[in-house]
C-alpha atoms as a PDB file:
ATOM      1  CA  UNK A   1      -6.162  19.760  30.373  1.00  0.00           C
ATOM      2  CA  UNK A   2      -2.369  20.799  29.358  1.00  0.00           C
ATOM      3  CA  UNK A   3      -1.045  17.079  30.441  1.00  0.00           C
ATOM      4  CA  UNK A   4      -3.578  15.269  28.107  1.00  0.00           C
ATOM      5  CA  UNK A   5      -2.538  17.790  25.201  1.00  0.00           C
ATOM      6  CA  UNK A   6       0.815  16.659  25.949  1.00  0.00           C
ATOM      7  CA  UNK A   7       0.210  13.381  26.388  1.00  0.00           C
ATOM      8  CA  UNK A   8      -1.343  13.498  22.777  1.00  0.00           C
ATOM      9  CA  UNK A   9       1.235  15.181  21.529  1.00  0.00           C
ATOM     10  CA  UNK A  10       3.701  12.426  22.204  1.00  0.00           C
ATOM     11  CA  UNK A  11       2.229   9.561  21.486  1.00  0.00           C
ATOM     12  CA  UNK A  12       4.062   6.843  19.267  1.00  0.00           C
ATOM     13  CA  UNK A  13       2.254   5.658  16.029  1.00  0.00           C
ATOM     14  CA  UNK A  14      -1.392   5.192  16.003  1.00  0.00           C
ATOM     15  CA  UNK A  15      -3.325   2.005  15.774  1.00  0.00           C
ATOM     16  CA  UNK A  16      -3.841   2.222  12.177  1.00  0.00           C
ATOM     17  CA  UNK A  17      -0.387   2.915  11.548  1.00  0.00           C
ATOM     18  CA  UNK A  18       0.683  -0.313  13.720  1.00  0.00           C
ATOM     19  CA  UNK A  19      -2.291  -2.343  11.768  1.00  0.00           C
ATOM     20  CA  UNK A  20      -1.013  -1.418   8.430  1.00  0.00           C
ATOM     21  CA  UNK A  21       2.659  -2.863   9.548  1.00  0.00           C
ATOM     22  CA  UNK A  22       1.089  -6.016  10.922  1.00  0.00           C
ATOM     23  CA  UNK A  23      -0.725  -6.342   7.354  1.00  0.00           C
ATOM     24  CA  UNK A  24       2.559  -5.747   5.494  1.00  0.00           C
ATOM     25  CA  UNK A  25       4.253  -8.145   7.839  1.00  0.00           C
ATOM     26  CA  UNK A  26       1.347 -10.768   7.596  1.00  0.00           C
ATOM     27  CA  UNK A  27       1.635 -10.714   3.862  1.00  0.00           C
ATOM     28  CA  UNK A  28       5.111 -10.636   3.218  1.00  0.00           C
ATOM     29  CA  UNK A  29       4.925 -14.426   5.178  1.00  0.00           C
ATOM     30  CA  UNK A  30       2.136 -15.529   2.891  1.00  0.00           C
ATOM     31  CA  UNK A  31       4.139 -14.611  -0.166  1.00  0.00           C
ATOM     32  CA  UNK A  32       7.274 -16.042   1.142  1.00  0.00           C
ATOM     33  CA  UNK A  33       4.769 -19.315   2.210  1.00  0.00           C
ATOM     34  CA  UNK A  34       3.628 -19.954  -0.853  1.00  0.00           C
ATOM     35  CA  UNK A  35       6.356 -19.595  -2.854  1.00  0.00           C
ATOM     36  CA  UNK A  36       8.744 -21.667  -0.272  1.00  0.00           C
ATOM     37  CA  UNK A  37       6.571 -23.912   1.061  1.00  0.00           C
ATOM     38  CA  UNK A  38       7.953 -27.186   0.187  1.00  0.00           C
ATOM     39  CA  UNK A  39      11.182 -26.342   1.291  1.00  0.00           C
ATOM     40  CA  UNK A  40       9.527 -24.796   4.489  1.00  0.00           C
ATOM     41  CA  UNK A  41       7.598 -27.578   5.580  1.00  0.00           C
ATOM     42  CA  UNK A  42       9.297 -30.576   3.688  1.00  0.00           C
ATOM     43  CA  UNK A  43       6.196 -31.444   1.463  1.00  0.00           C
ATOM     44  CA  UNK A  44       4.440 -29.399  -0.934  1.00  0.00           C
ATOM     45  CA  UNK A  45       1.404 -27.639   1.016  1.00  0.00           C
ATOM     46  CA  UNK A  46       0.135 -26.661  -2.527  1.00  0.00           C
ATOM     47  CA  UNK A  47      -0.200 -30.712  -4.104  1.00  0.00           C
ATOM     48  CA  UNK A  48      -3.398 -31.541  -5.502  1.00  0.00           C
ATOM     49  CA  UNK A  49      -4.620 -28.213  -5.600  1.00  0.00           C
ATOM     50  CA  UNK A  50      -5.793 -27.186  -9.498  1.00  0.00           C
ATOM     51  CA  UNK A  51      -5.431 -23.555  -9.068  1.00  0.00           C
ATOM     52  CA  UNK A  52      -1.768 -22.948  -7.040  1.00  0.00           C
ATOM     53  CA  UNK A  53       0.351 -25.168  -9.354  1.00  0.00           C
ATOM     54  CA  UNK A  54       3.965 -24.181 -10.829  1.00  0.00           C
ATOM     55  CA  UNK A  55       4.028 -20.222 -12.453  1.00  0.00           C
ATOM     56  CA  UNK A  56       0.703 -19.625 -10.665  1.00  0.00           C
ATOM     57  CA  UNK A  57       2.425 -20.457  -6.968  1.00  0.00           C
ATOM     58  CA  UNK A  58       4.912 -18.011  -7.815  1.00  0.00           C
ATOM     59  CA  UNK A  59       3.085 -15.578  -9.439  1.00  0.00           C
ATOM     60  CA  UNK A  60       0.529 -15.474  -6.454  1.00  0.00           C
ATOM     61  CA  UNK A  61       3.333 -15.447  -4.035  1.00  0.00           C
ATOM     62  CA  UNK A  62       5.295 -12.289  -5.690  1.00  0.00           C
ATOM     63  CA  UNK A  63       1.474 -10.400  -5.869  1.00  0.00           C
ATOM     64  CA  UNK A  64       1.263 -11.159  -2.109  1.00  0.00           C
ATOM     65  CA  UNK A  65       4.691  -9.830  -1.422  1.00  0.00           C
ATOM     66  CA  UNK A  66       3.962  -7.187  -3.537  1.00  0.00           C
ATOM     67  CA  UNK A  67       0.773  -6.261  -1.892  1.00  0.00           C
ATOM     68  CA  UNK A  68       2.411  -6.577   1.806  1.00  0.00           C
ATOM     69  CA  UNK A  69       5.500  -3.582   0.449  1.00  0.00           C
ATOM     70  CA  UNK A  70       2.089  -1.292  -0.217  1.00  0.00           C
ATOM     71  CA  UNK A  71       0.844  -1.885   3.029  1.00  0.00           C
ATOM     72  CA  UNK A  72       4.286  -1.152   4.527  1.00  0.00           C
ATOM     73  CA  UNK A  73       4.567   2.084   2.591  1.00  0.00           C
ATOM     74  CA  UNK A  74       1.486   2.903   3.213  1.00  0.00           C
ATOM     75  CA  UNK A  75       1.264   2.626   6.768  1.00  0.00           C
ATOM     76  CA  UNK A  76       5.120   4.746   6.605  1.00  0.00           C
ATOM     77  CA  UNK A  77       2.957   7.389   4.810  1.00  0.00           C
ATOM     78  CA  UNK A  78       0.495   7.347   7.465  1.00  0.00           C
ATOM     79  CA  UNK A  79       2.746   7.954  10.152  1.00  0.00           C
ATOM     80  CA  UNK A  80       4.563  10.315   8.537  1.00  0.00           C
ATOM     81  CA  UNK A  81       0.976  12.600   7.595  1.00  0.00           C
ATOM     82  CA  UNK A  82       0.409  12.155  11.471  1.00  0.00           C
ATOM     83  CA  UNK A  83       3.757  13.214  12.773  1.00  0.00           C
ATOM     84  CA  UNK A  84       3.684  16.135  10.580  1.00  0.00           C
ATOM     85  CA  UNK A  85      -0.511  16.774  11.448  1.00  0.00           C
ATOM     86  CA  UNK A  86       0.541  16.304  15.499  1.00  0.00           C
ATOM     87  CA  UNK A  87       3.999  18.571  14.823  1.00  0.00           C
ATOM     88  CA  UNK A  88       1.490  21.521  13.201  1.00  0.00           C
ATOM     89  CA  UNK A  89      -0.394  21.515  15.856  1.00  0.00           C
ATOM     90  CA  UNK A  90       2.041  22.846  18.697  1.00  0.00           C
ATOM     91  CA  UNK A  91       2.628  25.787  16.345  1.00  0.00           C
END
């Protein structure tokens, strides 16, 4: 019973945690997509499309970057509030 404790007591960051990063990640390349694209990929993925055109490319791009810092800082608040939940229990 004592090793499992300890077992749980070390453990690195939880699932979540390592979700929430992968979201922030994952969204931080859309952002960076759209707004880049045709330099990315040599053509402009966006063409013909009505909606993603000009101010609205970049404005979606800077909400998705935007949205993937949130999910970083969340996911740093979440580890934090479990670090300091696992580092009140041993007391």
């Amino acid at each position: 019973m004592a090793a499992a404790q300890q077992r749980r007591k070390t453990r690195g960051p939880s699932v979540r945690v390592l979700l929430e990063y992968f979201m922030a990640l994952l969204m931080l390349f859309f952002g960076v997509f759209i707004i880049f694209s045709e330099k990315l990929l040599g053509y402009d993925y966006f063409e013909g499309s009505w909606l993603i055109t000009g101010a609205m490319q970049w404005a979606i791009g800077i909400l998705f970057m935007l949205y993937g810092v949130f999910r970083a800082y969340r996911g740093h608040l979440l580890d934090k509030q479990s670090q300091w939940r696992r580092h009140h229990e041993e007391e």
